[in-house]
N, C-alpha and C. Protein backbone atom coordinates (compact mmCIF):
# COMPACT_ATOMS: atom_id res chain seq x y z
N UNK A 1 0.84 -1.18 0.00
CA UNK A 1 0.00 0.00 0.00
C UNK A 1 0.88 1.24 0.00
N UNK A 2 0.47 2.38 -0.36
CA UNK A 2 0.91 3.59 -0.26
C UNK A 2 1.74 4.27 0.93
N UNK A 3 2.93 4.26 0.56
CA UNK A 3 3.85 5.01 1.97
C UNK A 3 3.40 6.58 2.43
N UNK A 4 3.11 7.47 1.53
CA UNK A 4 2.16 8.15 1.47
C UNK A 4 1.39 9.42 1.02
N UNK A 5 0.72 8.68 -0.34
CA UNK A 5 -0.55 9.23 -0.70
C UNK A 5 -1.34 8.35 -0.12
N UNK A 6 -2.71 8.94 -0.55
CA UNK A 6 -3.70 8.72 0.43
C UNK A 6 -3.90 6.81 -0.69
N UNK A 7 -4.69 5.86 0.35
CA UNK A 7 -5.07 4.81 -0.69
C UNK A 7 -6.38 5.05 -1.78
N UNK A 8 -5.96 4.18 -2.91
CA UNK A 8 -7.02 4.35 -3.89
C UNK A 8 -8.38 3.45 -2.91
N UNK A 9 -9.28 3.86 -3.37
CA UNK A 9 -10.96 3.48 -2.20
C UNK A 9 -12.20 3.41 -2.90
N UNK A 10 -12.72 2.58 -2.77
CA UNK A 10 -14.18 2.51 -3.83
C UNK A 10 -14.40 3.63 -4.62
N UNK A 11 -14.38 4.78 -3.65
CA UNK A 11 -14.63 6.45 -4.24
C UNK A 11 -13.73 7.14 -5.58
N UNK A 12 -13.10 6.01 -5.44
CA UNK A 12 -12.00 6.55 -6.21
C UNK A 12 -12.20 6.38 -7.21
N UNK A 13 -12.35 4.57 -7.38
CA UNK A 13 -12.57 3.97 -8.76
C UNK A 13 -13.87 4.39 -9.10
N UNK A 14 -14.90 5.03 -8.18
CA UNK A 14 -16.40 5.58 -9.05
C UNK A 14 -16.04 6.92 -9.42
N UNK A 15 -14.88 7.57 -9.17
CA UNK A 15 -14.79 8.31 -10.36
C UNK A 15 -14.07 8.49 -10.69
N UNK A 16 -13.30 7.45 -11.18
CA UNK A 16 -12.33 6.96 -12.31
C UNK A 16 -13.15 6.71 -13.91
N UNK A 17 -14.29 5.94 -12.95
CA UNK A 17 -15.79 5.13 -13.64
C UNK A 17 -16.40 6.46 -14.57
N UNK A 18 -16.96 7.67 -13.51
CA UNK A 18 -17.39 8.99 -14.05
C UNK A 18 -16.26 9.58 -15.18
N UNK A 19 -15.38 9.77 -14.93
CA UNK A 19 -14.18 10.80 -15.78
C UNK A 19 -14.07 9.35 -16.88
N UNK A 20 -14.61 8.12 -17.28
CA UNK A 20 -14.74 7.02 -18.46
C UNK A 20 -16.38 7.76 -19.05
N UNK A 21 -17.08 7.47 -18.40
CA UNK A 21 -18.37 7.93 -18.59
C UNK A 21 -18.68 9.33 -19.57
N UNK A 22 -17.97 10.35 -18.83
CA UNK A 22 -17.41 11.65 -19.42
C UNK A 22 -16.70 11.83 -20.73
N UNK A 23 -16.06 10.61 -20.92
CA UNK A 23 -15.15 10.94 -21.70
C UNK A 23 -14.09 11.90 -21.27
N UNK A 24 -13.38 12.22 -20.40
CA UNK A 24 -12.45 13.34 -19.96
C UNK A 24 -10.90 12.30 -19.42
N UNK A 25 -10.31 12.56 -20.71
CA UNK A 25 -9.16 11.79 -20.70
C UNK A 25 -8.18 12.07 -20.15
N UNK A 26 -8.48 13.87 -19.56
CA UNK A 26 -7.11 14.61 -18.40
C UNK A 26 -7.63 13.88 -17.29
N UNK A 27 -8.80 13.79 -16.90
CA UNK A 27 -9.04 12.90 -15.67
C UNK A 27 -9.21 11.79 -15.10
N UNK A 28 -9.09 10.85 -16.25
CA UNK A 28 -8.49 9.42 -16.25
C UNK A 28 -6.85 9.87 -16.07
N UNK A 29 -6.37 9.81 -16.63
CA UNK A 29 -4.99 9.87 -16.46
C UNK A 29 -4.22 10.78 -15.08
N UNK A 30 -5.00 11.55 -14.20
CA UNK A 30 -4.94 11.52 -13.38
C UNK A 30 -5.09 10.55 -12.02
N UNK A 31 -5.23 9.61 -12.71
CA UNK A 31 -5.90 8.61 -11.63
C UNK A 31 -4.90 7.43 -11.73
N UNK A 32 -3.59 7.40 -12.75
CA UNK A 32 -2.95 6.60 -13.20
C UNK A 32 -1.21 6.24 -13.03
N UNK A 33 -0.65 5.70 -12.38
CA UNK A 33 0.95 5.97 -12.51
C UNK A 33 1.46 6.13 -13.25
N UNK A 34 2.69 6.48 -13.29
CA UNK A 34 3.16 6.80 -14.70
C UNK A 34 3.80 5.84 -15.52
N UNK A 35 4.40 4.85 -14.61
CA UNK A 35 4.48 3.61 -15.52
C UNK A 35 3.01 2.69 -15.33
N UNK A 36 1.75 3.11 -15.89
CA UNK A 36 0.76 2.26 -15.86
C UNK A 36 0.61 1.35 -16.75
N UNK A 37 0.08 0.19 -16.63
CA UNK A 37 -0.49 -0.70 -17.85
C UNK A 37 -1.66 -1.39 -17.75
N UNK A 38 -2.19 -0.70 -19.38
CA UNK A 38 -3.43 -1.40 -19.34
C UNK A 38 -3.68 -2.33 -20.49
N UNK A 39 -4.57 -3.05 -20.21
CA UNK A 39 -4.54 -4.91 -20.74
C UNK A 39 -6.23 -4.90 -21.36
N UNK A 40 -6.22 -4.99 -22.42
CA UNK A 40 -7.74 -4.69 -22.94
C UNK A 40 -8.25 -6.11 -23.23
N UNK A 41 -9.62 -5.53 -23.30
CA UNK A 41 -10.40 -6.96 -23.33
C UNK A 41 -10.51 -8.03 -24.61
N UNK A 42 -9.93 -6.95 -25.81
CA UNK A 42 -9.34 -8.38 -26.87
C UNK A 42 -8.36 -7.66 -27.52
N UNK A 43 -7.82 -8.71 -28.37
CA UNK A 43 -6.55 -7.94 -29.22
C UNK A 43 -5.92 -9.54 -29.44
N UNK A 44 -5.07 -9.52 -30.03
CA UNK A 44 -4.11 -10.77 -30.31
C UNK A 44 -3.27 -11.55 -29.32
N UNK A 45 -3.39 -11.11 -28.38
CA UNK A 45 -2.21 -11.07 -27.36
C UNK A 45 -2.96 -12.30 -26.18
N UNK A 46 -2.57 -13.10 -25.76
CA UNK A 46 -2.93 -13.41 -24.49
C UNK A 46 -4.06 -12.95 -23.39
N UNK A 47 -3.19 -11.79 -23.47
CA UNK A 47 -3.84 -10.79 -21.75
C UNK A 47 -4.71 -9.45 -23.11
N UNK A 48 -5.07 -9.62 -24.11
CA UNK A 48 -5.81 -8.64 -25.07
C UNK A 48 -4.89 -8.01 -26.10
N UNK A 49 -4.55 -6.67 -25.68
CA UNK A 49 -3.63 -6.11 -25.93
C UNK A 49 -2.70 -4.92 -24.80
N UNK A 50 -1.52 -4.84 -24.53
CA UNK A 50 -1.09 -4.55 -23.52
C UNK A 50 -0.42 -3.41 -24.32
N UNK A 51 -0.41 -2.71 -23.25
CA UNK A 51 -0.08 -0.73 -23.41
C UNK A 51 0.94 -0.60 -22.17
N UNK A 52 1.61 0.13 -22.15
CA UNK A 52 2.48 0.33 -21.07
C UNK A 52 3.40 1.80 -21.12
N UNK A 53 2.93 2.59 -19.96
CA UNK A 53 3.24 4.14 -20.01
C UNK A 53 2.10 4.93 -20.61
N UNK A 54 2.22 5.98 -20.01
CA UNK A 54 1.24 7.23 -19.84
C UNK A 54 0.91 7.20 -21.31
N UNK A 55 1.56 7.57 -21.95
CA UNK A 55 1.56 8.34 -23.95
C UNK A 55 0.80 6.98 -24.14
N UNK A 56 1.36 5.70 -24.35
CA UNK A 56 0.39 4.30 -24.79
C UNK A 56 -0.99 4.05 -23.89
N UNK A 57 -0.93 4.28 -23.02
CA UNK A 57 -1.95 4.02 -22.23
C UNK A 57 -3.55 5.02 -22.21
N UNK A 58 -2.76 6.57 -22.66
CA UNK A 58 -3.92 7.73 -23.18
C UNK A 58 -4.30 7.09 -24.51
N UNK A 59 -3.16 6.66 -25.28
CA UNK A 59 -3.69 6.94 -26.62
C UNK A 59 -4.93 5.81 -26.61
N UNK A 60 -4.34 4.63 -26.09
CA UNK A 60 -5.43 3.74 -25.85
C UNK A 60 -6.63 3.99 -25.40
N UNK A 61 -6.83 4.55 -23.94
CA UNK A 61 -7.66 4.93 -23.61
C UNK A 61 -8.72 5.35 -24.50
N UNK A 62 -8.42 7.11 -25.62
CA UNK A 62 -9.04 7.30 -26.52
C UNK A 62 -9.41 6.95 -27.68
N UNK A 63 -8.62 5.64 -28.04
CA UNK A 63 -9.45 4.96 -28.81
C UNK A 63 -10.46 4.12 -28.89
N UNK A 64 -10.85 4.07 -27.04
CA UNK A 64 -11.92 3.25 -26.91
C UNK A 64 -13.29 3.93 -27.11
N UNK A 65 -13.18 5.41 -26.89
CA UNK A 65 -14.17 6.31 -27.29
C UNK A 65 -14.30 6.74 -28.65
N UNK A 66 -13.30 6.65 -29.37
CA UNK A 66 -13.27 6.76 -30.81
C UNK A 66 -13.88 5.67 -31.79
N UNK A 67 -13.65 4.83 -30.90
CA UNK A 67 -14.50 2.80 -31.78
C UNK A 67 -16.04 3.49 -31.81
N UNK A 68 -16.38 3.49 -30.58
CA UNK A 68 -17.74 3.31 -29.94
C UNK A 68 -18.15 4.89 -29.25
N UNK A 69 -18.19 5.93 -29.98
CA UNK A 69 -18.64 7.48 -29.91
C UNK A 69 -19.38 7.73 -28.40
N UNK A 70 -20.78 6.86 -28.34
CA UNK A 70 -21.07 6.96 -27.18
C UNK A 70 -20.93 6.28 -26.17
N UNK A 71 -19.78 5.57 -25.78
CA UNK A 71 -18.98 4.32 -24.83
C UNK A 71 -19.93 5.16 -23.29
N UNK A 72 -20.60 4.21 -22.73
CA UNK A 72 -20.51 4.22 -21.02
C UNK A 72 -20.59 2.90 -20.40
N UNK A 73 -19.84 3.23 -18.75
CA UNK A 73 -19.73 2.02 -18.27
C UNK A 73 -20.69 2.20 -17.41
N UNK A 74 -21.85 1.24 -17.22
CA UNK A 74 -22.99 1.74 -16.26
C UNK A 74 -23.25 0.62 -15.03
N UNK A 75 -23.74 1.16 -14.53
CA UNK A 75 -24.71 0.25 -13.07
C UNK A 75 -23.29 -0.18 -12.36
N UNK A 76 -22.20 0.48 -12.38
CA UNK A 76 -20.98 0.20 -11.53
C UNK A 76 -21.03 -0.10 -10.27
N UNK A 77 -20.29 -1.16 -9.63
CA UNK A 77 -19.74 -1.62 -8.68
C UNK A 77 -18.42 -1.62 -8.38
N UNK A 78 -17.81 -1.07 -7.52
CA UNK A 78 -16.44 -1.28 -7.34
C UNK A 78 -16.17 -1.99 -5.64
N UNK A 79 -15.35 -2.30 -5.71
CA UNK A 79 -14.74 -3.35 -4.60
C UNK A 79 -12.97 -2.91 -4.36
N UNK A 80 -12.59 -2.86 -3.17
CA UNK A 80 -11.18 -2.77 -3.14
C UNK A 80 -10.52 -3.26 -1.83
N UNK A 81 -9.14 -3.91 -1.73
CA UNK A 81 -8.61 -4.72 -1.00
C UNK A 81 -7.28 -4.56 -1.15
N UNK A 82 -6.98 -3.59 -0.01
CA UNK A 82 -5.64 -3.12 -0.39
C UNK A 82 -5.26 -2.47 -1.33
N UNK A 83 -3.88 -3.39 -2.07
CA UNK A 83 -3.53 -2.87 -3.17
C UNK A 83 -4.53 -3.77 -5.08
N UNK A 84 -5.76 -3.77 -4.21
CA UNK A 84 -5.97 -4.71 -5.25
C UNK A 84 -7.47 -4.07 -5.40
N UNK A 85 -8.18 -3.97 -6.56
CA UNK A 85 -9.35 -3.94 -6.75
C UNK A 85 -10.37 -4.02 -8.09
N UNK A 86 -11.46 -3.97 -7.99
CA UNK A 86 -12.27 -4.82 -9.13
C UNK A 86 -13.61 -3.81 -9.00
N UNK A 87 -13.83 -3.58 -10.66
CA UNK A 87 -15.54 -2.82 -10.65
C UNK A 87 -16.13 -3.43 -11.48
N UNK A 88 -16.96 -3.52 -11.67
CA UNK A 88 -17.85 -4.32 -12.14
C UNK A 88 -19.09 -3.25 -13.04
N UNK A 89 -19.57 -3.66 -14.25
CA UNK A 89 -20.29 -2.90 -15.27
C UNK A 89 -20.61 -3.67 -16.34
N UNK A 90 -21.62 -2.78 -17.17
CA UNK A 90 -22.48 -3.10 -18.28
C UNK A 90 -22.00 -2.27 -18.95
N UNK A 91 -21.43 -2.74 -20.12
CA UNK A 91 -20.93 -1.77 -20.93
C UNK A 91 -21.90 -1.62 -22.24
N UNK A 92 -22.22 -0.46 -22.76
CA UNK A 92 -23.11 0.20 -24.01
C UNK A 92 -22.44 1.19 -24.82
N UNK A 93 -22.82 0.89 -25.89
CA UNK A 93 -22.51 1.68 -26.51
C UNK A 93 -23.44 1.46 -28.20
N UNK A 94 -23.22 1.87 -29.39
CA UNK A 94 -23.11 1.73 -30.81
C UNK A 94 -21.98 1.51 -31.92
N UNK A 95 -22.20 -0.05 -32.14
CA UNK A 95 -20.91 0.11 -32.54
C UNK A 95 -20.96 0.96 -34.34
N UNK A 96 -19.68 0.86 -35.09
CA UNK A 96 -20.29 1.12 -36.38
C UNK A 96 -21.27 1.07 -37.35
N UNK A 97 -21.45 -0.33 -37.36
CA UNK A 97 -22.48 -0.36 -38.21
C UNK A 97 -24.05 -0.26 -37.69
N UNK A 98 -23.86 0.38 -36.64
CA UNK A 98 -25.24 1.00 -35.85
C UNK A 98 -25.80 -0.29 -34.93
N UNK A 99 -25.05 -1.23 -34.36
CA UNK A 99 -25.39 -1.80 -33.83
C UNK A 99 -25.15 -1.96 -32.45
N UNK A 100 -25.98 -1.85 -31.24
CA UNK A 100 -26.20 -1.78 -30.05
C UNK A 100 -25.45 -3.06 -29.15
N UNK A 101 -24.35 -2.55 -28.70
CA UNK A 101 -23.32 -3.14 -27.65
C UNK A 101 -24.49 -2.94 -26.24
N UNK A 102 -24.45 -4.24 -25.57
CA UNK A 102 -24.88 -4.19 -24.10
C UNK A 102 -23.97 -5.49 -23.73
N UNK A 103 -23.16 -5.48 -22.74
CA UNK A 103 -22.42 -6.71 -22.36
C UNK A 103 -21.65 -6.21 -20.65
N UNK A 104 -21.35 -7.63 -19.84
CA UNK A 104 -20.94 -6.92 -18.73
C UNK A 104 -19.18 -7.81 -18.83
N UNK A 105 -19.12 -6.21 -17.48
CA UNK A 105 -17.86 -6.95 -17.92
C UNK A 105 -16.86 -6.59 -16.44
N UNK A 106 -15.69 -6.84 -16.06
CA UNK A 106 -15.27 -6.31 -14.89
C UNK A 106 -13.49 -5.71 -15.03
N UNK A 107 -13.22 -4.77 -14.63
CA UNK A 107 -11.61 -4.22 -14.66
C UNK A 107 -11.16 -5.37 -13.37
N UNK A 108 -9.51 -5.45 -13.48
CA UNK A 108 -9.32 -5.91 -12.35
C UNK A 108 -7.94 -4.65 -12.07
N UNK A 109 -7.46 -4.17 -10.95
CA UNK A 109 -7.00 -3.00 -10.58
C UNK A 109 -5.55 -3.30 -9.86
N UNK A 110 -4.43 -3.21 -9.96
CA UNK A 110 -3.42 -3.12 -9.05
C UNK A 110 -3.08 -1.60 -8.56
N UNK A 111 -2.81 -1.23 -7.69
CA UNK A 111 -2.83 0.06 -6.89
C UNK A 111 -1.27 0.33 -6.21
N UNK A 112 -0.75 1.21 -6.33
CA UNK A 112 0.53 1.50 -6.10
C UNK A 112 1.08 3.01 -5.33
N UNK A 113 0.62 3.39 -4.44
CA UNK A 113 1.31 5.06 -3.93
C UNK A 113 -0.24 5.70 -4.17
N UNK A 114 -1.17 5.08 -4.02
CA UNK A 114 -2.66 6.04 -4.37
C UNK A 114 -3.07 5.71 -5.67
N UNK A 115 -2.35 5.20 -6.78
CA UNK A 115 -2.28 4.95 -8.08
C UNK A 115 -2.99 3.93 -8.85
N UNK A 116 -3.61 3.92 -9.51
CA UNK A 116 -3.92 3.22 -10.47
C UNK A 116 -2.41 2.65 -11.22
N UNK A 117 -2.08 1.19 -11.40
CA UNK A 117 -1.05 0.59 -11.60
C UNK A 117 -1.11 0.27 -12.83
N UNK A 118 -2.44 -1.06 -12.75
CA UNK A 118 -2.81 -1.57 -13.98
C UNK A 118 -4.09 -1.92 -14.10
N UNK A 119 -4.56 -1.48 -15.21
CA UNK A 119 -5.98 -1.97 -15.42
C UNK A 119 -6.15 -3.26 -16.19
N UNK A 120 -6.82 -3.99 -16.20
CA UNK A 120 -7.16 -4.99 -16.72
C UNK A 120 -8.36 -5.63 -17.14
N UNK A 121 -9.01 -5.84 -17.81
CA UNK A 121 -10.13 -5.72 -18.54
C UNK A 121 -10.40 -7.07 -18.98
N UNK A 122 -12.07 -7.00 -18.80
CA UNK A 122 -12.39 -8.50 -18.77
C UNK A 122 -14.19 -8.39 -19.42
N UNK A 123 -14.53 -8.77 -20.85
CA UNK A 123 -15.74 -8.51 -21.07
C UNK A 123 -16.14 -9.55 -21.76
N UNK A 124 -17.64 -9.80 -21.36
CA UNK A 124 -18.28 -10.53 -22.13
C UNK A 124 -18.13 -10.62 -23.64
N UNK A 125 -18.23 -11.80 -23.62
CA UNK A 125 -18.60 -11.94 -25.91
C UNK A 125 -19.68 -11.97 -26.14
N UNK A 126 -20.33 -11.15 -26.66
CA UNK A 126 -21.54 -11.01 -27.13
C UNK A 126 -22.09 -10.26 -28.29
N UNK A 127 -22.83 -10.98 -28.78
CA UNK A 127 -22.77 -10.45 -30.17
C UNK A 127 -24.13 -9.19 -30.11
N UNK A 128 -23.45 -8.21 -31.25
CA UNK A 128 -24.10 -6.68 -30.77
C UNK A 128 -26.04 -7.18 -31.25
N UNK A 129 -26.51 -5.90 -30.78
CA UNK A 129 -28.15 -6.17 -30.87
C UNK A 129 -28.46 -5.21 -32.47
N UNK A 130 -29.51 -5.68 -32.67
CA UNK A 130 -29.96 -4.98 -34.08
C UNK A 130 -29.66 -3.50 -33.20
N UNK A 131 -29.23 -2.76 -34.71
CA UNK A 131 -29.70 -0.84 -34.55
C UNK A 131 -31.43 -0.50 -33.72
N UNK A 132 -30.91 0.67 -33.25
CA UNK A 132 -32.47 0.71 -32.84
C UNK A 132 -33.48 1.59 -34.01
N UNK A 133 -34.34 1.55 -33.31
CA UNK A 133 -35.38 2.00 -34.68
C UNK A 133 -35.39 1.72 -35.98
């Protein structure tokens, strides 16, 4: 745990959750170490696709809002244990071809000096819903 900043705390990760929700990518990255890594929920790789450091880890970040325009993570739960923690969500969005993402899914969190360490990402497969209307 943190020698001392304050520890990361449920409160934290719900608005880590909000500043995703927002779209406000200065305030995610406030929430992040600077050697952070994050591990997405697919990609070629094993663990998805893995990012590592601030510059890889933003750019990533914004391309998850760039796929899916109106990305939110909703009906959040977060949990934390020490240096360790987990939130839990329904993720929505539209994907390109106008088709309606609903799937749940959960981050898993390592925590370091107050920090967000590494995120790690874990989502359902599910195939998108017709467009609406």
């Amino acid at each position: 745990m943190s020698s001392g900043s304050p520890p990361v705390t449920e409160l934290t990760l719900a608005a880590f959750s909000d500043a995703w929700n927002r779209h406000d990518i200065d305030a995610l990255m406030s929430f992040v170490s600077d050697d952070c890594v994050f591990d997405t929920a697919a990609g070629e790789q094993v663990c998805g696709t893995h990012y590592v450091g601030t510059a890889a880890v933003r750019k990533a970040f914004v391309s998850a809002w760039e796929a899916v325009p109106d990305a939110q993570w909703r009906n959040a739960v977060h949990h934390v244990a020490g240096d360790f923690g987990v939130s839990q969500w329904t993720f929505t969005g539209t994907a390109a071809d106008g088709g309606r993402i609903e799937v749940d899914g959960v981050d898993l969190f390592t925590f370091r000096d107050g920090k967000i360490q590494r995120k790690n990402v874990f989502r359902k497969a599910r195939p998108n819903l017709p467009a609406a209307g």
